[in-house]
N, C-alpha and C. Protein backbone atom coordinates (compact mmCIF):
# COMPACT_ATOMS: atom_id res chain seq x y z
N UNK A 1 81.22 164.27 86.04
CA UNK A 1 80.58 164.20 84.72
C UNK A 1 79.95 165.55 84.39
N UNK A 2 80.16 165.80 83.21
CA UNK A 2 79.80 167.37 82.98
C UNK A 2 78.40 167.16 82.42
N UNK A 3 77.74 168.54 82.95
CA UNK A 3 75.99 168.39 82.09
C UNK A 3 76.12 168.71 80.59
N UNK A 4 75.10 168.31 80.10
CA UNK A 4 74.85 168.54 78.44
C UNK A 4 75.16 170.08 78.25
N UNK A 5 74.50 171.04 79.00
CA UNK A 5 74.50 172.11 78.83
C UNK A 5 75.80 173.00 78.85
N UNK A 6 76.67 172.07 79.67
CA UNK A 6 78.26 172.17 79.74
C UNK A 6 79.42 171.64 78.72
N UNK A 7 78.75 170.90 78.16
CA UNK A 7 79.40 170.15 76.89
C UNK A 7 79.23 170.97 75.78
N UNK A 8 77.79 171.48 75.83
CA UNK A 8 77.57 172.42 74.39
C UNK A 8 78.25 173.27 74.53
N UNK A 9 78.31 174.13 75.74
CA UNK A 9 78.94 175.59 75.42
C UNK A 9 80.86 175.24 75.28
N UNK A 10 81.31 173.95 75.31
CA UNK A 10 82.30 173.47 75.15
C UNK A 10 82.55 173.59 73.46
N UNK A 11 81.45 172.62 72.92
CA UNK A 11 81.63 172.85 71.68
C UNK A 11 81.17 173.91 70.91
N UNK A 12 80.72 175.01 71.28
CA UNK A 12 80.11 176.04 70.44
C UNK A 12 81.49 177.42 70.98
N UNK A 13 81.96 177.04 71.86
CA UNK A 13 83.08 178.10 72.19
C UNK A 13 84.39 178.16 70.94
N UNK A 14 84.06 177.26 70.08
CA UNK A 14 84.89 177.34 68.47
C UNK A 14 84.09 178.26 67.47
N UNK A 15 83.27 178.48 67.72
CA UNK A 15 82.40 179.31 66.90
C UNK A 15 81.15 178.98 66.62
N UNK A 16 80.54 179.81 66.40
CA UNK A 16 78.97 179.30 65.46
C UNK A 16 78.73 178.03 64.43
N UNK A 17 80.05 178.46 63.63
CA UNK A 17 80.04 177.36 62.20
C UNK A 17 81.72 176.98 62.15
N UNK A 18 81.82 175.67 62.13
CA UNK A 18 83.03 175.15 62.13
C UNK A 18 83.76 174.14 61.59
N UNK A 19 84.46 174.24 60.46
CA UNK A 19 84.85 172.78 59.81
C UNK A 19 85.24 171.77 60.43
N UNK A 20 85.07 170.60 60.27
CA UNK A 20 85.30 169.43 60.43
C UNK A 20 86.78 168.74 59.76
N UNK A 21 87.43 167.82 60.15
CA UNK A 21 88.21 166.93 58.89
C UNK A 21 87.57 165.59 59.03
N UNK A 22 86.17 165.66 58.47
CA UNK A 22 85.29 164.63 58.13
C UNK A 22 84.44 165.07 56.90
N UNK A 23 84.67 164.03 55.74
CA UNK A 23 83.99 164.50 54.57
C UNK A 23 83.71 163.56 53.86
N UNK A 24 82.49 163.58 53.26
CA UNK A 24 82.18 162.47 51.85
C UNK A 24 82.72 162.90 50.91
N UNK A 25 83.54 161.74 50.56
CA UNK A 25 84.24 162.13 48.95
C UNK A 25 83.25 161.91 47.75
N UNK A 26 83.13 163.37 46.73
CA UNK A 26 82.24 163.42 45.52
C UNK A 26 81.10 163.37 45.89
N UNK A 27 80.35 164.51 46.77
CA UNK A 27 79.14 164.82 46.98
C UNK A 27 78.30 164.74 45.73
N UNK A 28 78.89 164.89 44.58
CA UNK A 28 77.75 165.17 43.50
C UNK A 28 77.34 163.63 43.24
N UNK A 29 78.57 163.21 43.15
CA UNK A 29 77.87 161.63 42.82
C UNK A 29 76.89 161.04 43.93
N UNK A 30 77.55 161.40 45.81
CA UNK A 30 76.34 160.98 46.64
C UNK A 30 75.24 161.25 46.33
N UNK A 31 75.09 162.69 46.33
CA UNK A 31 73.38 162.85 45.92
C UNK A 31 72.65 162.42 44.40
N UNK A 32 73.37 162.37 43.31
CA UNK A 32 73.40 161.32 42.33
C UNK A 32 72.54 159.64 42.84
N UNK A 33 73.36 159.29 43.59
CA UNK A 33 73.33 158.18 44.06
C UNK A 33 71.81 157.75 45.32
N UNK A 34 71.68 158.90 45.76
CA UNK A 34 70.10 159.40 46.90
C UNK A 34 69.38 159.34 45.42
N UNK A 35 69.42 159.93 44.60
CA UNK A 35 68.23 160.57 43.25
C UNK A 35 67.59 159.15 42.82
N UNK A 36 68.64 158.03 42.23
CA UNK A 36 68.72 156.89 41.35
C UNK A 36 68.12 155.81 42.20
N UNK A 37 68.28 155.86 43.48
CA UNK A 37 67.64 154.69 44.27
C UNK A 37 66.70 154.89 45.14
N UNK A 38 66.11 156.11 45.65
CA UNK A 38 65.38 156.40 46.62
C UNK A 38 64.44 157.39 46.50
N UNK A 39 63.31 157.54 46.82
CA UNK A 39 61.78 158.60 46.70
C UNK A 39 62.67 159.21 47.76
N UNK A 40 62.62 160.99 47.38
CA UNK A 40 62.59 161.86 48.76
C UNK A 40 61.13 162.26 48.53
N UNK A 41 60.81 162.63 50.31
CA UNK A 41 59.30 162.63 50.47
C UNK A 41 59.47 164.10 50.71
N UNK A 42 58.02 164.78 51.38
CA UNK A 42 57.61 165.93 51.56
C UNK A 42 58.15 165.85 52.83
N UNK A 43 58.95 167.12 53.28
CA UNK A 43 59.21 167.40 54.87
C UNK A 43 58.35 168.26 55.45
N UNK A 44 58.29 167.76 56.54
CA UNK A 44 56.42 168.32 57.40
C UNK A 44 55.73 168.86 56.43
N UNK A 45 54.88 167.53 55.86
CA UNK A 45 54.03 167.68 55.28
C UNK A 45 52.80 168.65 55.30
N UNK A 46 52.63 169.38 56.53
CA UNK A 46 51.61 170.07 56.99
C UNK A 46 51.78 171.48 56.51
N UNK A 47 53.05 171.64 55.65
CA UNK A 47 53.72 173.29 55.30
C UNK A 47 53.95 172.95 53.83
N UNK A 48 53.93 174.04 52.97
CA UNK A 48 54.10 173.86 51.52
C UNK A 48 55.00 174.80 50.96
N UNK A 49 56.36 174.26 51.74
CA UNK A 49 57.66 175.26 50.99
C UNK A 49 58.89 174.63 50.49
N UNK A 50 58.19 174.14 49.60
CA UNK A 50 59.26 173.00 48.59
C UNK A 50 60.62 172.41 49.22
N UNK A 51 60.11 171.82 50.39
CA UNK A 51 61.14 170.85 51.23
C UNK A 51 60.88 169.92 51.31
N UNK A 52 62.30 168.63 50.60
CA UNK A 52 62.16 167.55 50.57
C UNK A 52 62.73 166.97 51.88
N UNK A 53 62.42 165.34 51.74
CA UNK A 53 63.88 165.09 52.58
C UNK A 53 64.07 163.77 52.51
N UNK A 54 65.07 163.28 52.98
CA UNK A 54 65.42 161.66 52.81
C UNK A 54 66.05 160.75 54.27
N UNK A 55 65.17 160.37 54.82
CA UNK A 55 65.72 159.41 56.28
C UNK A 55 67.13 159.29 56.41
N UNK A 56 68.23 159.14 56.47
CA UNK A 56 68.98 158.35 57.14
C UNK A 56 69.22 157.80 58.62
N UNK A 57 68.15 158.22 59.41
CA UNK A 57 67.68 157.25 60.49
C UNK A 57 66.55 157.59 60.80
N UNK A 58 65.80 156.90 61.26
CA UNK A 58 64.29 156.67 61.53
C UNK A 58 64.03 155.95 62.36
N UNK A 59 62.47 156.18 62.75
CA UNK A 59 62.30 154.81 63.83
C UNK A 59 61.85 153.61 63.71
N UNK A 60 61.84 153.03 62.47
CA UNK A 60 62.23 151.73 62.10
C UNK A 60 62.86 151.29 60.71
N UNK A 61 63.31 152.21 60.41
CA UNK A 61 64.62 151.89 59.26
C UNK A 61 63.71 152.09 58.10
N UNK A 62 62.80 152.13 57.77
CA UNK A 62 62.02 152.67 56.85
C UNK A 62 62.35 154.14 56.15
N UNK A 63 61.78 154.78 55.01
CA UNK A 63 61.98 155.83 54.38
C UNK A 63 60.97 156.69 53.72
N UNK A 64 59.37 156.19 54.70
CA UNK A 64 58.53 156.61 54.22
C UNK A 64 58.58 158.66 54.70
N UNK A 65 59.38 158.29 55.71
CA UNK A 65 59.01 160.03 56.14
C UNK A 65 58.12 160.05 57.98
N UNK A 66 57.38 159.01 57.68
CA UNK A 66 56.12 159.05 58.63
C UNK A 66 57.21 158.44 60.10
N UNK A 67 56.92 159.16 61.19
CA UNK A 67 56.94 160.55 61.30
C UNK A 67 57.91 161.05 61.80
N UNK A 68 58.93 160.68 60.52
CA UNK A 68 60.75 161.18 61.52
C UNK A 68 60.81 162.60 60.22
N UNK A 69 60.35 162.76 59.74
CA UNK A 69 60.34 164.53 58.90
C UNK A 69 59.23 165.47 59.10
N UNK A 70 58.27 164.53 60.05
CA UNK A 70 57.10 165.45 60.37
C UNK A 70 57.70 165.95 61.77
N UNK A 71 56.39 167.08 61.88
CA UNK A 71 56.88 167.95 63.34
C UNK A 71 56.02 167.06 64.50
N UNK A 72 57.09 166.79 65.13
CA UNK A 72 56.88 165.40 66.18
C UNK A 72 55.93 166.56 67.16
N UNK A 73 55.81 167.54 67.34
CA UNK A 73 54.52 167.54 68.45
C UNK A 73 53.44 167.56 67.95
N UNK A 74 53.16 168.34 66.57
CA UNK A 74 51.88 167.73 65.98
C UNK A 74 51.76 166.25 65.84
N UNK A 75 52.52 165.57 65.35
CA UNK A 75 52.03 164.69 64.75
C UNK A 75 51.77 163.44 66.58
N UNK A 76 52.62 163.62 67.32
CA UNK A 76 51.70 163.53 68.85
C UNK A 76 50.64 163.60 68.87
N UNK A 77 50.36 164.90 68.98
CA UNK A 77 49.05 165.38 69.18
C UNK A 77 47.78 164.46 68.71
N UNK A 78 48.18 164.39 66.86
CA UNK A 78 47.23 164.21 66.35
C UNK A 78 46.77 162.55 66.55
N UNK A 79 47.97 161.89 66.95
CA UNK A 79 48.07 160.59 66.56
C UNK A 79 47.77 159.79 68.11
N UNK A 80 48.13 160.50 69.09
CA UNK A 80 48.33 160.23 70.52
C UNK A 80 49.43 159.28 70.78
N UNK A 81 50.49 159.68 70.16
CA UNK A 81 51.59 159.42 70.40
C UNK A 81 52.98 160.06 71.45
N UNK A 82 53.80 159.58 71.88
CA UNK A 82 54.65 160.30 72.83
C UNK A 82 56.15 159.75 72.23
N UNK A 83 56.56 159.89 70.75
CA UNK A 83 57.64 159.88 70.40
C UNK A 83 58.64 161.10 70.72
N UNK A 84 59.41 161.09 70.91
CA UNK A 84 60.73 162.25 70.94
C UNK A 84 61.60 161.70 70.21
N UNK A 85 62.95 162.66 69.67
CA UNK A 85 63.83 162.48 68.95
C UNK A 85 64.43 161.58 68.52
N UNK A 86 64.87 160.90 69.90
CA UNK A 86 65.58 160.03 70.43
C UNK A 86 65.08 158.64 70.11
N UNK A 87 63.90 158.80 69.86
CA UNK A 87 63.52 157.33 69.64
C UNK A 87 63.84 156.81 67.81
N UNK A 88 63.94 157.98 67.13
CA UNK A 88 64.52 157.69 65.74
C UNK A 88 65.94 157.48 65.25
N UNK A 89 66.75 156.33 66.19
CA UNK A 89 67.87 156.16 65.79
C UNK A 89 68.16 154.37 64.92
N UNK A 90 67.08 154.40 64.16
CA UNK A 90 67.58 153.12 63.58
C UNK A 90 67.91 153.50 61.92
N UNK A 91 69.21 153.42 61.51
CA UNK A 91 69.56 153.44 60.35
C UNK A 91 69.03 152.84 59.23
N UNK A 92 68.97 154.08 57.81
CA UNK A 92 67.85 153.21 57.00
C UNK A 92 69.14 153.07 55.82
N UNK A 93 68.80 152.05 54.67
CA UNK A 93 69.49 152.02 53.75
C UNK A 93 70.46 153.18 53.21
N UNK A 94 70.00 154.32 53.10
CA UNK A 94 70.99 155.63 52.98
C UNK A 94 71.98 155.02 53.66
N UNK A 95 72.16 154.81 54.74
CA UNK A 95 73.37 154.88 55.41
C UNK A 95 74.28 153.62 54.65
N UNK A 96 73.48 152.64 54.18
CA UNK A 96 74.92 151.69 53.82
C UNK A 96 75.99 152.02 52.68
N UNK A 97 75.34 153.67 52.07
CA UNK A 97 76.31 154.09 51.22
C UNK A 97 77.87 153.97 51.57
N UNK A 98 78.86 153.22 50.99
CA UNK A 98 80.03 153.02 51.91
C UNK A 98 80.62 154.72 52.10
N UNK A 99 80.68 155.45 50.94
CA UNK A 99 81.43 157.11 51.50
C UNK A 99 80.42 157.43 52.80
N UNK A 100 79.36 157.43 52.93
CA UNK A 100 78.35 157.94 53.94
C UNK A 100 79.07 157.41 55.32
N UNK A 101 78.98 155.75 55.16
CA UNK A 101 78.97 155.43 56.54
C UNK A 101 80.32 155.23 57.09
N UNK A 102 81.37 155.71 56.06
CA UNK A 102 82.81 155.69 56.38
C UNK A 102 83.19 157.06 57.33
N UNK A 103 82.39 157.98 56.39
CA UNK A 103 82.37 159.93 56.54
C UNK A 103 81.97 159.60 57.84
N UNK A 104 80.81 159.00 58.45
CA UNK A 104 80.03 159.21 59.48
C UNK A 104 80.46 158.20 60.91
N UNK A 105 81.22 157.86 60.95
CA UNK A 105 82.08 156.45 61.92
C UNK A 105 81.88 157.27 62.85
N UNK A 106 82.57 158.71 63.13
CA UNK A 106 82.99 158.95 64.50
C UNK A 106 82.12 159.19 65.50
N UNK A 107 80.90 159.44 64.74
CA UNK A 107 79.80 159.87 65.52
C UNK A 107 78.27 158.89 65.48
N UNK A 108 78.41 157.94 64.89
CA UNK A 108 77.17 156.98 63.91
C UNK A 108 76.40 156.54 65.38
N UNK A 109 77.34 156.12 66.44
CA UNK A 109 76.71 155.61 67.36
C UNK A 109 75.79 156.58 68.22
N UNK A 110 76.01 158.04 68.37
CA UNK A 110 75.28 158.82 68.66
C UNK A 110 74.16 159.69 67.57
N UNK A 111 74.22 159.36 66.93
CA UNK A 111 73.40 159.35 65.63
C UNK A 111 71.53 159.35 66.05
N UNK A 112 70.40 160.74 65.92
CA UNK A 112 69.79 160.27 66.13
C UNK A 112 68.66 161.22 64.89
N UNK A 113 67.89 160.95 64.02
CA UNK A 113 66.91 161.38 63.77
C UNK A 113 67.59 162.34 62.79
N UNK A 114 68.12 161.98 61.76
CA UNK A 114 69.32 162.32 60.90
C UNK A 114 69.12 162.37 59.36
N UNK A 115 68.61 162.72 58.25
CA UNK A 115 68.44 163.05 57.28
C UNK A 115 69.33 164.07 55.91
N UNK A 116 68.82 163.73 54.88
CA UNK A 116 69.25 164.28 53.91
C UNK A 116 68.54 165.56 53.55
N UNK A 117 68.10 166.44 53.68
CA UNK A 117 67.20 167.68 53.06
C UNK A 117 67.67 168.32 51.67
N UNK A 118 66.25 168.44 51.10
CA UNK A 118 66.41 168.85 49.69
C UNK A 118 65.66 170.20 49.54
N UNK A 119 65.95 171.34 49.50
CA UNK A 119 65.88 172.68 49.10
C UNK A 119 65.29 172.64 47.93
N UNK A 120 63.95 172.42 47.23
CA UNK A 120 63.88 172.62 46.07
C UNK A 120 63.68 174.55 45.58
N UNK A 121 63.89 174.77 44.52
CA UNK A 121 63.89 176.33 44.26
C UNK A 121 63.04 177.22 44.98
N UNK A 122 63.04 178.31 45.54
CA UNK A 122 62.18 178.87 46.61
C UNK A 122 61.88 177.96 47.85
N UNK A 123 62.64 177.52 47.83
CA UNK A 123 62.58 176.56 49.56
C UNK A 123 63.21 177.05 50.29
N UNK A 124 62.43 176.95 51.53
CA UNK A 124 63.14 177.96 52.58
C UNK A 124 62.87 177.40 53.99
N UNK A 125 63.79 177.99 55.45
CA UNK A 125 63.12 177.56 56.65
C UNK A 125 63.16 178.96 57.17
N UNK A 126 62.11 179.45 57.64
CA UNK A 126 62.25 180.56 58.55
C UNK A 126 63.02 181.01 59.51
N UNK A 127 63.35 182.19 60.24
CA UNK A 127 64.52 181.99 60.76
C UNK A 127 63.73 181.58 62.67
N UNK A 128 64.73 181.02 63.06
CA UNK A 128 64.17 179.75 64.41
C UNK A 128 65.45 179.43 64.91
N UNK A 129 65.48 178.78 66.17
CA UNK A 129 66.02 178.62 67.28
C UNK A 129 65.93 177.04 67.30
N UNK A 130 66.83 175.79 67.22
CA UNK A 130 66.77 174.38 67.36
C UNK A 130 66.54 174.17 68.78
N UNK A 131 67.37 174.73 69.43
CA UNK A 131 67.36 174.10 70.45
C UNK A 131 67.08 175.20 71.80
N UNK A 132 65.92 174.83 72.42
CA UNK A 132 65.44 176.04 73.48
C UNK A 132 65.01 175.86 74.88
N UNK A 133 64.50 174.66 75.11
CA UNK A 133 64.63 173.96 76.65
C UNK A 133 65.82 173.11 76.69
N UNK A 134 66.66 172.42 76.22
CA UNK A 134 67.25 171.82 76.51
C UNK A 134 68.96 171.83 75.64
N UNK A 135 70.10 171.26 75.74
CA UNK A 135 71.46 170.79 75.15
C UNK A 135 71.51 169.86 74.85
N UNK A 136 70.49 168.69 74.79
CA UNK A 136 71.08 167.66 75.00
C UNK A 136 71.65 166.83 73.81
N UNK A 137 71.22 167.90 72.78
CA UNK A 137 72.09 167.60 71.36
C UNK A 137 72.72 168.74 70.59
N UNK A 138 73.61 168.20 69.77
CA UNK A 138 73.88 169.17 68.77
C UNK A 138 73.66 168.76 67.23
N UNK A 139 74.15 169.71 66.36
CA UNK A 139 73.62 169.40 65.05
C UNK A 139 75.09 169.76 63.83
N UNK A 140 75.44 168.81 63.52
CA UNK A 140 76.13 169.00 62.50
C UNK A 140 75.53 168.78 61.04
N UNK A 141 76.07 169.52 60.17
CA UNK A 141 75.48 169.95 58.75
C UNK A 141 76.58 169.58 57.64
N UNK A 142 76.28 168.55 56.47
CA UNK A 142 77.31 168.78 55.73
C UNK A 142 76.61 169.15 54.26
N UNK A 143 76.79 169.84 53.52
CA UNK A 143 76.65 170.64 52.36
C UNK A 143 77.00 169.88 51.82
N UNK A 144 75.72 169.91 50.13
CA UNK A 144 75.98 168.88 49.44
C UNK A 144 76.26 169.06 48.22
N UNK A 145 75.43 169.80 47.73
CA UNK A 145 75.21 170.41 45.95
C UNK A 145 74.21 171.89 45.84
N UNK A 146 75.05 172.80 45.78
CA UNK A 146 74.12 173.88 45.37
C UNK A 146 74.25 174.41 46.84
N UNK A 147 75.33 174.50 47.18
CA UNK A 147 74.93 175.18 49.11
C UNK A 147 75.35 176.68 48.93
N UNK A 148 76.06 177.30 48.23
CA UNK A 148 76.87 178.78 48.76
C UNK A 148 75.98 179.85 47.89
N UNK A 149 76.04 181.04 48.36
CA UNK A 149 75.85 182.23 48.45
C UNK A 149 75.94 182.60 46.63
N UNK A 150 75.58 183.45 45.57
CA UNK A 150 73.65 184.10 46.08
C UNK A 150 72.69 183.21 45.89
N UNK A 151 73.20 181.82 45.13
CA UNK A 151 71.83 180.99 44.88
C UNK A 151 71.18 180.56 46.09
N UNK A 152 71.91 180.18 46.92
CA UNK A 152 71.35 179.53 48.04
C UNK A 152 72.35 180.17 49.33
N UNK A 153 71.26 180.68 50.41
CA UNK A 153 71.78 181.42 51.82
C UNK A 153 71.74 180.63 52.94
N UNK A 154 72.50 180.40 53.32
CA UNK A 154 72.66 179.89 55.01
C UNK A 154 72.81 181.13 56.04
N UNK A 155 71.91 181.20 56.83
CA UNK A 155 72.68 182.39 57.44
C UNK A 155 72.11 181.78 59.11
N UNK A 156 73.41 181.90 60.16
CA UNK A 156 73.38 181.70 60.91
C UNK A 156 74.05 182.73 62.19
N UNK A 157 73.28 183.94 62.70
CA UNK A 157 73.24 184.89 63.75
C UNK A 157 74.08 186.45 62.97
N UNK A 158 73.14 186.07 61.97
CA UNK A 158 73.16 187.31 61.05
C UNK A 158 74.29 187.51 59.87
N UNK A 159 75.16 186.42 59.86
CA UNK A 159 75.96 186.01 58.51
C UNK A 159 75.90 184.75 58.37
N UNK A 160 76.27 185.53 56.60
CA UNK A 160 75.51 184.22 55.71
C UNK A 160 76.95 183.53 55.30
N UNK A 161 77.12 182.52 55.49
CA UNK A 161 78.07 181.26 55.10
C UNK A 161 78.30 180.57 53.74
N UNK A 162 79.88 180.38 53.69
CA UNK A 162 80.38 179.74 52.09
C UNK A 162 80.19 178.59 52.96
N UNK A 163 80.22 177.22 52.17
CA UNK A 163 80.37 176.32 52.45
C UNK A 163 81.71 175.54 51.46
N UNK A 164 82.15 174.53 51.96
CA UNK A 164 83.01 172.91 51.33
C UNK A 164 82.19 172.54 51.23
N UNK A 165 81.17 171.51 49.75
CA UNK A 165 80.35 170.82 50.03
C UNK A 165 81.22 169.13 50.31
N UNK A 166 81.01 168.37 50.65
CA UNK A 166 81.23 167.38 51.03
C UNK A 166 81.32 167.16 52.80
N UNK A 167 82.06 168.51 53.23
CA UNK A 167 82.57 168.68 54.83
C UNK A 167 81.86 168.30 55.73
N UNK A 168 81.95 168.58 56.63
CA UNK A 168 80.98 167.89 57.85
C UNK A 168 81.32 169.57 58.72
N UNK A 169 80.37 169.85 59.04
CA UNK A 169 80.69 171.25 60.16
C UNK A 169 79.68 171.22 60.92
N UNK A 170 80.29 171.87 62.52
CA UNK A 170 79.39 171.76 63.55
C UNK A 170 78.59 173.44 63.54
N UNK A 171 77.58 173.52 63.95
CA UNK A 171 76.51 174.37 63.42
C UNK A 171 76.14 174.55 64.86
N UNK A 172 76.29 175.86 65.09
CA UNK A 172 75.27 176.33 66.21
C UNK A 172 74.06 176.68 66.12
N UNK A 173 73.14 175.61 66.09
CA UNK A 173 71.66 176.02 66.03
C UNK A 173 71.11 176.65 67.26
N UNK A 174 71.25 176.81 68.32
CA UNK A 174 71.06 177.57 68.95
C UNK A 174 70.82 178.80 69.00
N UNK A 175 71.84 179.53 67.98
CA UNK A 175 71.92 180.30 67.45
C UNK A 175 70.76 180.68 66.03
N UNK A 176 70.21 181.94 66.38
CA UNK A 176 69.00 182.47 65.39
C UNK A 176 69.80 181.81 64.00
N UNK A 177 69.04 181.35 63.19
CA UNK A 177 69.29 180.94 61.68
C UNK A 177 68.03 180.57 60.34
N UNK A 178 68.25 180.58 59.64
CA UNK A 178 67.74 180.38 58.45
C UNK A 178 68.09 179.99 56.85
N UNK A 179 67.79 180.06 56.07
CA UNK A 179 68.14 179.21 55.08
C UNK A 179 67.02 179.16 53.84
N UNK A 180 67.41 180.14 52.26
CA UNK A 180 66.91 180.00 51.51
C UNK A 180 67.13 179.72 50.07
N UNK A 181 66.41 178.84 49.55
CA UNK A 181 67.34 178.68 47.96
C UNK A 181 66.08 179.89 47.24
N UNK A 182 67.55 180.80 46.69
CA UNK A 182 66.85 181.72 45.58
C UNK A 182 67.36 181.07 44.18
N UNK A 183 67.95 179.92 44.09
CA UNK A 183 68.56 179.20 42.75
C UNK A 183 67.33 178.67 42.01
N UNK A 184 67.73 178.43 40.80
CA UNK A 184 67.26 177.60 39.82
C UNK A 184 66.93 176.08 39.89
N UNK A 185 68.11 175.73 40.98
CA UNK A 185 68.50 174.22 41.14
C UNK A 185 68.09 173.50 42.50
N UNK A 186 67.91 172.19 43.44
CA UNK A 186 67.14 172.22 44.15
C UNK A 186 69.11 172.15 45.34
N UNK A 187 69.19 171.99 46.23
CA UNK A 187 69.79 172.16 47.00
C UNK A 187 69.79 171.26 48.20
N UNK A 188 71.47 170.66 48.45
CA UNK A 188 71.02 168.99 49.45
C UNK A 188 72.22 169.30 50.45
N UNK A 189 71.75 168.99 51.44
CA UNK A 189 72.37 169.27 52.84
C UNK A 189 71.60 168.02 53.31
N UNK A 190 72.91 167.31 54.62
CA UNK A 190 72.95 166.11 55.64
C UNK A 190 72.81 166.97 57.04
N UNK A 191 71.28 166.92 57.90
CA UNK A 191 71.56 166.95 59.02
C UNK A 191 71.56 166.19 59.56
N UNK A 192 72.65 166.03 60.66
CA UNK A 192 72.85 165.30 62.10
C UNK A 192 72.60 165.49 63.54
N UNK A 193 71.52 164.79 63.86
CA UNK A 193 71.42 165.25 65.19
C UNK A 193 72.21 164.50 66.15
N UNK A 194 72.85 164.88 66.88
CA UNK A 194 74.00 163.92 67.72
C UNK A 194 73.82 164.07 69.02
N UNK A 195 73.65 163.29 70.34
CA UNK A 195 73.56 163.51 71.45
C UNK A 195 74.64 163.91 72.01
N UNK A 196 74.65 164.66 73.00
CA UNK A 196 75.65 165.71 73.69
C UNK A 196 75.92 164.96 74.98
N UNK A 197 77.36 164.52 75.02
CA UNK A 197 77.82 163.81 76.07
C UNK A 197 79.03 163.71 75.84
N UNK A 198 79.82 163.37 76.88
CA UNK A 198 81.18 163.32 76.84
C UNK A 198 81.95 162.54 75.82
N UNK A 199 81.56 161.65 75.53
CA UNK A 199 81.91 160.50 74.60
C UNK A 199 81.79 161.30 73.24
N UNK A 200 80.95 161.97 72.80
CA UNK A 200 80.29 162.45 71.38
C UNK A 200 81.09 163.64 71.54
N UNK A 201 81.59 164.83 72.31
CA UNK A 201 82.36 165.24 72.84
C UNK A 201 83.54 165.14 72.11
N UNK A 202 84.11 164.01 72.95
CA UNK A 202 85.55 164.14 72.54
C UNK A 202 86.27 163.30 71.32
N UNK A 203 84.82 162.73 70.88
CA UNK A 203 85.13 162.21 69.55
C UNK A 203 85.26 163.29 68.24
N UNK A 204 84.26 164.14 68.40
CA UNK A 204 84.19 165.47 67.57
C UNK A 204 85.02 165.98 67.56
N UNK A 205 85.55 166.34 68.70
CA UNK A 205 86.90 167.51 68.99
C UNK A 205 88.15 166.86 68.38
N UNK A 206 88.39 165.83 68.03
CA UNK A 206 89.28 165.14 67.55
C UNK A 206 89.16 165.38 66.08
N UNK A 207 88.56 165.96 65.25
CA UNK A 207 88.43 166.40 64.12
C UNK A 207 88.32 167.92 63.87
N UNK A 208 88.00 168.73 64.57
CA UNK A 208 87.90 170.21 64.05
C UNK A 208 89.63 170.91 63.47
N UNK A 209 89.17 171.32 62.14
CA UNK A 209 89.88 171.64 61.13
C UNK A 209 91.24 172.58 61.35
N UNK A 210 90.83 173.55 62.39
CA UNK A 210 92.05 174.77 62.80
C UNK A 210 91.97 174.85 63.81
């Protein structure tokens, strides 16, 4: 059985950023469809840089935010709690979108702590490192509305990325990155956090694009 840390450098040996042939059909209408039925809340509320976001799994299927978009060691700290990642894998209504949870089959069961993020204008994440003690996940990203280059920058280990919005692509967060909307418009990206194991593995690899 191979370690996590052996699996990642499995899947990151395709590159940094990598298409998928997994996609929601008519992203504009999905996020249409997030706008018309659902509050997006403040993401880590404790920072004020016009980032929204919207559950699609949590730790009890709820969509308040509290505390699967907050930064789980503060909110530990403050609360005397000992949640980790892992414990936010219960799917909230987002997911019964049928394009969502069709797009998302191959991987749903490893599915953990997984959201919609909303870029509103001047929203930004500094540039940071996901993953730094440990592999034991990876992160796929699918672009939604408003993702490509000059309005809005992805840049991941010093280039900045076009996107497919609808696609599903595996993302080396590991890798130094960041991300800013200089647009007019607010900007929606799906992250996935997926546990790293053989199974999640070789379900993925069964989709990469070239």
């Amino acid at each position: 059985m191979l370690d996590t840390f052996t699996i990642y450098q499995k899947l990151s040996a395709y590159g940094n950023v990598y298409e998928l042939n997994m996609k929601i059909k008519s992203p504009d209408k999905f996020v249409k469809w997030t706008e018309d039925n659902f509050n997006y809340v403040q993401y880590n509320p404790r920072k004020s840089n016009n980032r929204q976001g919207l559950s699609i799994t949590s730790l009890d299927g709820g969509l308040t935010g509290i505390p699967d978009l907050d930064s789980l060691p503060e909110y530990n700290k403050n609360h005397n709690t000992t949640y980790t990642e892992l414990d936010f894998n219960i799917a909230t209504p987002v997911l019964e979108h049928e394009g969502l949870k069709e797009a998302v089959s191959p991987i749903q069961k490893h599915m953990f702590r997984s959201h919609i993020l909303k870029l509103d204008p001047g929203g930004f994440f500094p540039p940071h490192r996901d993953l730094v003690h440990n592999f034991d996940s990876f992160r796929i990203i699918v672009p939604l509305q408003n993702v490509n280059p000059p309005q809005m920058n992805f840049v991941v280990d010093d280039k900045i990325y076009n996107w497919q919005p609808g696609y599903f692509y595996f993302v080396d967060t590991a890798k130094l990155h960041y991300l800013f909307n200089a647009g007019s418009a607010p900007s929606y990206w799906i992250v996935f956090n997926v546990k790293t194991n053989q199974e999640s593995y070789n379900s993925l690899i069964n989709y990469v694009k070239y």
